[in-house]
Protein backbone atom coordinates (compact mmCIF):
# COMPACT_ATOMS: atom_id res chain seq x y z
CA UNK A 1 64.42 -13.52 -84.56
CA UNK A 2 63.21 -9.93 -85.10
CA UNK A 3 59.40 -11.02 -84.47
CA UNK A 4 60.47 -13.19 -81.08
CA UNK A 5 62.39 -9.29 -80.33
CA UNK A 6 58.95 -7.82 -81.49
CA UNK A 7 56.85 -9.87 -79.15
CA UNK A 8 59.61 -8.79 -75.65
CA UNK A 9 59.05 -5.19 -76.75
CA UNK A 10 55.30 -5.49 -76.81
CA UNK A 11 54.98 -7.18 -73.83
CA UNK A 12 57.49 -5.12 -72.10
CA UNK A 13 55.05 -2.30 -73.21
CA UNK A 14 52.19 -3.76 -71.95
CA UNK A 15 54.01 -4.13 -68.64
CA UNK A 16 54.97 -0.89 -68.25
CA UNK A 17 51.49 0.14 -69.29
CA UNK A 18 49.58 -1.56 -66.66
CA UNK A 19 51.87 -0.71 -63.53
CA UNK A 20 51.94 3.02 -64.06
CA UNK A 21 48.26 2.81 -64.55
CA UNK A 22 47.26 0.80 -61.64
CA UNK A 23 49.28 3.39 -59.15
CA UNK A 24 46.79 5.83 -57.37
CA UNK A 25 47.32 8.52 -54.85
CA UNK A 26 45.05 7.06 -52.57
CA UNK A 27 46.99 3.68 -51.82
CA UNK A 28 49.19 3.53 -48.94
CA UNK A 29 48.61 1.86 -45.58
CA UNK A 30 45.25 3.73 -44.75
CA UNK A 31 43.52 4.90 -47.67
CA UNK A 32 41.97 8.56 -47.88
CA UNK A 33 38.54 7.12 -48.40
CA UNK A 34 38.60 6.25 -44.89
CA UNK A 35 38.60 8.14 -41.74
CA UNK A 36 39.88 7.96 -38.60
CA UNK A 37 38.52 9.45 -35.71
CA UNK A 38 40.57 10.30 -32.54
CA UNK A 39 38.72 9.36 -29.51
CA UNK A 40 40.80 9.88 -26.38
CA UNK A 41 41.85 7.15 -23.90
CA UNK A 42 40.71 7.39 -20.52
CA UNK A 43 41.84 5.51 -17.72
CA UNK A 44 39.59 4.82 -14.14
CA UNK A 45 41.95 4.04 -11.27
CA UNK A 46 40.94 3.56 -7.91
CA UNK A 47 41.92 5.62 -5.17
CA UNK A 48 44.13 4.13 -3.51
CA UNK A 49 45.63 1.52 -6.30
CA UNK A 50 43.98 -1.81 -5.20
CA UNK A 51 44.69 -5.34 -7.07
CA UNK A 52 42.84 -5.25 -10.13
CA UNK A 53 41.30 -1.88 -9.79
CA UNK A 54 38.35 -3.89 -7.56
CA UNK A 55 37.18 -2.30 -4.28
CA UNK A 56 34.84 -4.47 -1.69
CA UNK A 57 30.93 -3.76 -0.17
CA UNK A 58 31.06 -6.00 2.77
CA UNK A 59 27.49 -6.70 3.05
CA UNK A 60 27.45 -6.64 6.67
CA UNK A 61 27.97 -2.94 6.49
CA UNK A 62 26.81 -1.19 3.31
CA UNK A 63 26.87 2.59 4.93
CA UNK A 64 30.59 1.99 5.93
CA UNK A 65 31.43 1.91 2.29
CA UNK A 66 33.23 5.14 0.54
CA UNK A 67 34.93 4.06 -3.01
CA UNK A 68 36.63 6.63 -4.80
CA UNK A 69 38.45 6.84 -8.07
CA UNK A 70 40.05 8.78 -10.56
CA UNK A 71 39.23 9.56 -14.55
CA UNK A 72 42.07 10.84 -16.14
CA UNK A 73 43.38 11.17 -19.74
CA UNK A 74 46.41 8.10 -20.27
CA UNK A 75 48.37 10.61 -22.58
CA UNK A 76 47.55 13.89 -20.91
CA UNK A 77 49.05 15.96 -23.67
CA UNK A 78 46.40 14.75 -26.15
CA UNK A 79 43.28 16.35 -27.17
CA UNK A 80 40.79 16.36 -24.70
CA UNK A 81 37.07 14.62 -25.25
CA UNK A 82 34.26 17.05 -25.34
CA UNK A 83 32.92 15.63 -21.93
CA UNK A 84 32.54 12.21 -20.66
CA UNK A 85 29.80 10.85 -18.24
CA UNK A 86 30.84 8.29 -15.94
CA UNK A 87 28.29 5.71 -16.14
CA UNK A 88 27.70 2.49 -13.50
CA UNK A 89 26.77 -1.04 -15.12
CA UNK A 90 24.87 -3.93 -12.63
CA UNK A 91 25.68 -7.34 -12.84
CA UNK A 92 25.02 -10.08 -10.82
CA UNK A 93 28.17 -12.46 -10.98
CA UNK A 94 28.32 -15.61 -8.36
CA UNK A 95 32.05 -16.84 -8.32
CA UNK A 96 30.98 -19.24 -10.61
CA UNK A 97 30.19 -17.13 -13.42
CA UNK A 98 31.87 -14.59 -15.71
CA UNK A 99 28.97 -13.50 -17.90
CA UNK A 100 28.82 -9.93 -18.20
CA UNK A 101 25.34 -8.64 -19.23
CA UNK A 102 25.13 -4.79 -20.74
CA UNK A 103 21.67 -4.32 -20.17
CA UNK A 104 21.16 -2.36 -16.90
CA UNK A 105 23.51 0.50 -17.23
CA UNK A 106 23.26 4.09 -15.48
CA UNK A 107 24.66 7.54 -15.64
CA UNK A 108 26.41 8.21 -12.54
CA UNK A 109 28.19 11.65 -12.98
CA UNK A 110 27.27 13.43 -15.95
CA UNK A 111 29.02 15.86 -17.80
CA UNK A 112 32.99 15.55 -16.88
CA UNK A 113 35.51 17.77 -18.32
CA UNK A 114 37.94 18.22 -16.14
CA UNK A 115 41.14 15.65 -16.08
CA UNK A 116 42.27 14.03 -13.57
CA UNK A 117 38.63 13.89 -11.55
CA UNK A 118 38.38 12.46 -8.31
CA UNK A 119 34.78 11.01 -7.79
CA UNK A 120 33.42 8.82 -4.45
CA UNK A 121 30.25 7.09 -3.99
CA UNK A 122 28.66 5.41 -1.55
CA UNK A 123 26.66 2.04 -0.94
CA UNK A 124 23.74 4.01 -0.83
CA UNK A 125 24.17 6.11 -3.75
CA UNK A 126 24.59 3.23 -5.62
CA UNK A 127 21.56 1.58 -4.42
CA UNK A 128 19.31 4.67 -5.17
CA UNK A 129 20.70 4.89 -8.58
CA UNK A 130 19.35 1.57 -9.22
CA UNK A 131 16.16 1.46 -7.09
CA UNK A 132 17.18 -1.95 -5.32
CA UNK A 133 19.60 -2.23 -2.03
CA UNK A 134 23.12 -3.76 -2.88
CA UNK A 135 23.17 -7.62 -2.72
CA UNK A 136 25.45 -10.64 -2.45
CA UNK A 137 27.48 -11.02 -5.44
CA UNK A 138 26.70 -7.57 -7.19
CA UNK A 139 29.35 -6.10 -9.10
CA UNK A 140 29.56 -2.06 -10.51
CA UNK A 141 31.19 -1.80 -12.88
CA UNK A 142 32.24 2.39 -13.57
CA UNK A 143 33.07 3.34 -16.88
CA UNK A 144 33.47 6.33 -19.32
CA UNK A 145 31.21 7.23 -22.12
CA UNK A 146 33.25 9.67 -24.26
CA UNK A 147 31.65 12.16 -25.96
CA UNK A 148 34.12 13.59 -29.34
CA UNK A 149 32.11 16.37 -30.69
CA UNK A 150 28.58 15.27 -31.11
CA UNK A 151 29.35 11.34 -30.85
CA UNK A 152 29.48 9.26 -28.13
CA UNK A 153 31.63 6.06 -27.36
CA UNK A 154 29.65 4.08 -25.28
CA UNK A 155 31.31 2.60 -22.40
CA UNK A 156 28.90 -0.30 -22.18
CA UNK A 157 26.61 -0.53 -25.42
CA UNK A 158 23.95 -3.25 -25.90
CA UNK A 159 25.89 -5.29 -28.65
CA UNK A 160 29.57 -5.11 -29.32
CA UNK A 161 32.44 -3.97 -27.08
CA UNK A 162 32.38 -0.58 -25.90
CA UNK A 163 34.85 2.22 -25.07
CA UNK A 164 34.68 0.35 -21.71
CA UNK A 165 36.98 -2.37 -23.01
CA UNK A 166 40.17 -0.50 -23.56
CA UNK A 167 43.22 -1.29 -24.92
CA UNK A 168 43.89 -4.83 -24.23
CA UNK A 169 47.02 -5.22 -21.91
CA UNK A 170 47.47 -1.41 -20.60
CA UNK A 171 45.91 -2.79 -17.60
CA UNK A 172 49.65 -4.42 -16.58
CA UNK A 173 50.97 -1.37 -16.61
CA UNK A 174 48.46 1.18 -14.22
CA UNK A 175 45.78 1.72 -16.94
CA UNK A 176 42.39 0.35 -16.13
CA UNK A 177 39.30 0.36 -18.51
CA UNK A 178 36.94 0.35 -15.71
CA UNK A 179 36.56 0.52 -11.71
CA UNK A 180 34.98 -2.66 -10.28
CA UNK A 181 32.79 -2.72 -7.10
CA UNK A 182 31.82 -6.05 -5.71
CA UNK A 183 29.79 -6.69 -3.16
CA UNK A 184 31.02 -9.99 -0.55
CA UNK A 185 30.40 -10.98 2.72
């Protein structure tokens, strides 16, 4: 009986022993080791609201085209991104197809830091940005690239998804990732 009383008290010991070791100060839900950066969320609304924050070329009349839009922070209070450059990504999407190809993407306003901003463009600038008239089927997409200190959150990189894709869902409620320009007959 004593060595059966022996054996709880040992491995009681042991117990104890390993639980108060195992304890660190760095566990908890995000560990110290890691950091966290606080990029800011921007949203890009058109100007007026449209359905689905898309606006229209009609490609009967390009020149008769004005788009304008708004960058603003979605929690205004927060700390503000060093600048932001509003950048302008080409795709060519027939109704038939959703692929969305990162590869031909260019600054369109440089250097924002001001929120809200209220930008326009035109059929033509958009053309002379990219060197080829606008065509049936083309969509712009306009996006931030956010700049926190000396790093910069692409809006549209080559491989992976970009500050351009948001937070999934806040579009339901007002906040859009991007502004959308198609061009349709």
């Amino acid at each position: 009986m004593k060595f059966r009383k022996l054996n709880i008290l040992t491995a009681l010991a042991l117990a104890v022993a390993i639980v108060f070791t195992a304890c660190s100060k760095d566990d908890g839900p995000i560990p110290e080791r890691i950091g966290i950066e606080q990029v800011p969320a921007i949203t890009m609304n058109l100007d007026p609201q449209k359905k689905d924050n898309i606006d229209t070329i009609r490609l009967a009349t390009p020149a008769a085209f004005t788009g304008k839009f708004k960058v603003a922070m979605i929690f205004p209070s927060s700390e503000k991104p060093a600048s932001v450059d509003i950048v302008v990504r080409k795709n060519n999407l027939p109704t038939t197809s959703t692929v969305v190809s990162n590869a031909n993407v260019k600054v369109f306003k440089a250097g924002v830091t001001s929120f809200p901003t209220s930008l326009t463009v035109t059929a033509a600038e958009i053309a002379a940005l990219f060197g080829a008239p606008v065509a049936l089927h083309d969509a712009y997409d306009f996006a931030p690239d956010i700049y926190v200190g000396e790093k910069k959150y692409q809006a549209f990189p080559t491989t992976g998804a970009g500050s351009g894709s948001g937070v999934i869902g806040m579009n339901s409620i007002g906040f859009y990732e991007y502004v959308r320009i198609s061009v349709k007959n």
